[in-house]
N, C-alpha and C. Protein backbone atom coordinates (compact mmCIF):
# COMPACT_ATOMS: atom_id res chain seq x y z
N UNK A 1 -180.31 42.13 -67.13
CA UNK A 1 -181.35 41.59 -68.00
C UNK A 1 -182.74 41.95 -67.49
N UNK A 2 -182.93 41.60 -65.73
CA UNK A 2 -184.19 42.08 -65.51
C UNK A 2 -184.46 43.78 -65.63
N UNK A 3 -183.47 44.62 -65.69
CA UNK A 3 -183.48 45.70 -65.62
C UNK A 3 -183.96 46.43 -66.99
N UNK A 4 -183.44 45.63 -67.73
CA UNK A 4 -183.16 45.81 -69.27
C UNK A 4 -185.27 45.21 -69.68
N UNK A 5 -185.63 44.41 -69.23
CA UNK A 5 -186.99 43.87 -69.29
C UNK A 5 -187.92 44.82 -68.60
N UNK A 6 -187.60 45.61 -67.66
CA UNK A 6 -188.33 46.63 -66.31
C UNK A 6 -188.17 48.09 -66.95
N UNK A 7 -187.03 47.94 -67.73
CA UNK A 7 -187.08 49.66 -68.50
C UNK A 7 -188.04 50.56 -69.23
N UNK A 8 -188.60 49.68 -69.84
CA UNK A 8 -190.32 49.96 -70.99
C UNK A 8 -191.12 49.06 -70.73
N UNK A 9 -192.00 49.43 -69.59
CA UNK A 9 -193.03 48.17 -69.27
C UNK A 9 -194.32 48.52 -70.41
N UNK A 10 -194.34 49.63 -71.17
CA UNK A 10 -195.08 49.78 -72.15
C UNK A 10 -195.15 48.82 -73.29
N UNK A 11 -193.67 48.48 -73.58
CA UNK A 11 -193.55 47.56 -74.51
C UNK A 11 -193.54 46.11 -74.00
N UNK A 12 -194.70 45.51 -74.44
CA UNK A 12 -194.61 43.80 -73.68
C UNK A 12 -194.40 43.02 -75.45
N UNK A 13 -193.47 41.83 -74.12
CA UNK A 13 -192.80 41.06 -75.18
C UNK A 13 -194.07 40.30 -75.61
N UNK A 14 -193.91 39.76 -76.92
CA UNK A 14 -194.50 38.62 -77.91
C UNK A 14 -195.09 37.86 -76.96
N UNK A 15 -196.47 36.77 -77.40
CA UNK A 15 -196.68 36.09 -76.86
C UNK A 15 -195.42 34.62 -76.94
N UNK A 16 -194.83 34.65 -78.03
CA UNK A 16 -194.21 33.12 -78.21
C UNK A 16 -193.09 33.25 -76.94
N UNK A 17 -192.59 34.65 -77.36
CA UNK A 17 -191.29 35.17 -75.92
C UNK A 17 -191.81 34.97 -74.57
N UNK A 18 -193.08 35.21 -74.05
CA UNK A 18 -193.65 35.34 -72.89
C UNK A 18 -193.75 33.17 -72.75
N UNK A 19 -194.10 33.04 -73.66
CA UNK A 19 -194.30 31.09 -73.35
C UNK A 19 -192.87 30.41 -73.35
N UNK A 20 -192.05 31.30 -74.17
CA UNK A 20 -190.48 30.50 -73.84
C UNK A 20 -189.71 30.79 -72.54
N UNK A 21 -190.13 32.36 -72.34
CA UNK A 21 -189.60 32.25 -71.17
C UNK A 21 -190.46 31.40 -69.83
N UNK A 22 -191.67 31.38 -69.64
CA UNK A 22 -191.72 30.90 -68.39
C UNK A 22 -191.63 29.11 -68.89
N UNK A 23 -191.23 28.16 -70.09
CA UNK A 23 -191.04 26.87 -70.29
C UNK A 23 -189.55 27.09 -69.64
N UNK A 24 -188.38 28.39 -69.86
CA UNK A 24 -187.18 27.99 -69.42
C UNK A 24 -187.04 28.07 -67.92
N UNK A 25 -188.22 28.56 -67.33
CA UNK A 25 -188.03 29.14 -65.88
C UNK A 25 -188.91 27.64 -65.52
N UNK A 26 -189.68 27.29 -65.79
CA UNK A 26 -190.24 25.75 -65.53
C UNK A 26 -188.51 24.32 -65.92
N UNK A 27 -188.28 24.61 -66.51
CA UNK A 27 -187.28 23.93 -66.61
C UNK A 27 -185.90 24.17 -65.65
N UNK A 28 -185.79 25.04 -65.69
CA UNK A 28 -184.59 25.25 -64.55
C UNK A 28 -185.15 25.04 -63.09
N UNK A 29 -186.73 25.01 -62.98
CA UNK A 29 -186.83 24.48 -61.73
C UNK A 29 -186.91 23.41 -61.92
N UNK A 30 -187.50 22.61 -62.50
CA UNK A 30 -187.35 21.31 -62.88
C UNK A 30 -185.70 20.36 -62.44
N UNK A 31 -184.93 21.66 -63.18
CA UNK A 31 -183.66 20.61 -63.27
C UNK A 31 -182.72 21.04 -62.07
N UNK A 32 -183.22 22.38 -61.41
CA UNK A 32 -182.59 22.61 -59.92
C UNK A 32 -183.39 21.33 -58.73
N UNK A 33 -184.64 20.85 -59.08
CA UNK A 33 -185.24 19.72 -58.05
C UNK A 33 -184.40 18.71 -58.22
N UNK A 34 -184.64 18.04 -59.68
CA UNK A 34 -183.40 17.17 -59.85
C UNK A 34 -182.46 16.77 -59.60
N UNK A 35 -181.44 18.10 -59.63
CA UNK A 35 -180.30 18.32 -59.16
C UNK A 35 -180.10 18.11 -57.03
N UNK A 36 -180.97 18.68 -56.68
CA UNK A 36 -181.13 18.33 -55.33
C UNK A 36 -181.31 17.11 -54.73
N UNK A 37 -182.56 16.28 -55.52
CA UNK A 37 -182.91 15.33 -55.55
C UNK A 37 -181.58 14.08 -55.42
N UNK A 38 -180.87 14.44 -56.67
CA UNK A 38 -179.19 13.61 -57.40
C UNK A 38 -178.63 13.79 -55.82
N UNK A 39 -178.38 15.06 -55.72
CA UNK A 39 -177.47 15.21 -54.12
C UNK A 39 -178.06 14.44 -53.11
N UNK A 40 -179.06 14.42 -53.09
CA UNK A 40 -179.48 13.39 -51.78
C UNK A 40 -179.10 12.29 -51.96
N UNK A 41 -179.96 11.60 -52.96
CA UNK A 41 -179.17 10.01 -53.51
C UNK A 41 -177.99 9.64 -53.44
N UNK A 42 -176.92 10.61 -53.87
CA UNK A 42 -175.99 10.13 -53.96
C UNK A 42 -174.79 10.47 -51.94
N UNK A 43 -175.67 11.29 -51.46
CA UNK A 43 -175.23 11.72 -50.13
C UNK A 43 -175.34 10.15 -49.20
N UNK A 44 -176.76 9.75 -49.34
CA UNK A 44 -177.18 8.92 -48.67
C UNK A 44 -176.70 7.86 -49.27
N UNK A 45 -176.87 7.53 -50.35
CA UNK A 45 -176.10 6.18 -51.35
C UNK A 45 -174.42 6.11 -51.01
């Protein structure tokens, strides 16, 4: 996929594509902290 994105750096994606992707890359960090977060709680709990 990143390869497939790195192939034609001439062609840049949409602005709406460029804001969805970094909301899904904000979210998966979001929900990887979370997720860490859960593991502790429940390690220590």
């Amino acid at each position: 996929m990143v390869g497939m994105l790195w192939s034609d750096p001439s062609d840049e994606p949409p602005e709406e594509l460029r804001e969805a992707q970094a909301m899904l890359r904000r979210a998966g960090l979001v929900l990887a902290i979370g997720m860490v977060i859960a593991f502790i709680i429940l390690g220590v709990g």
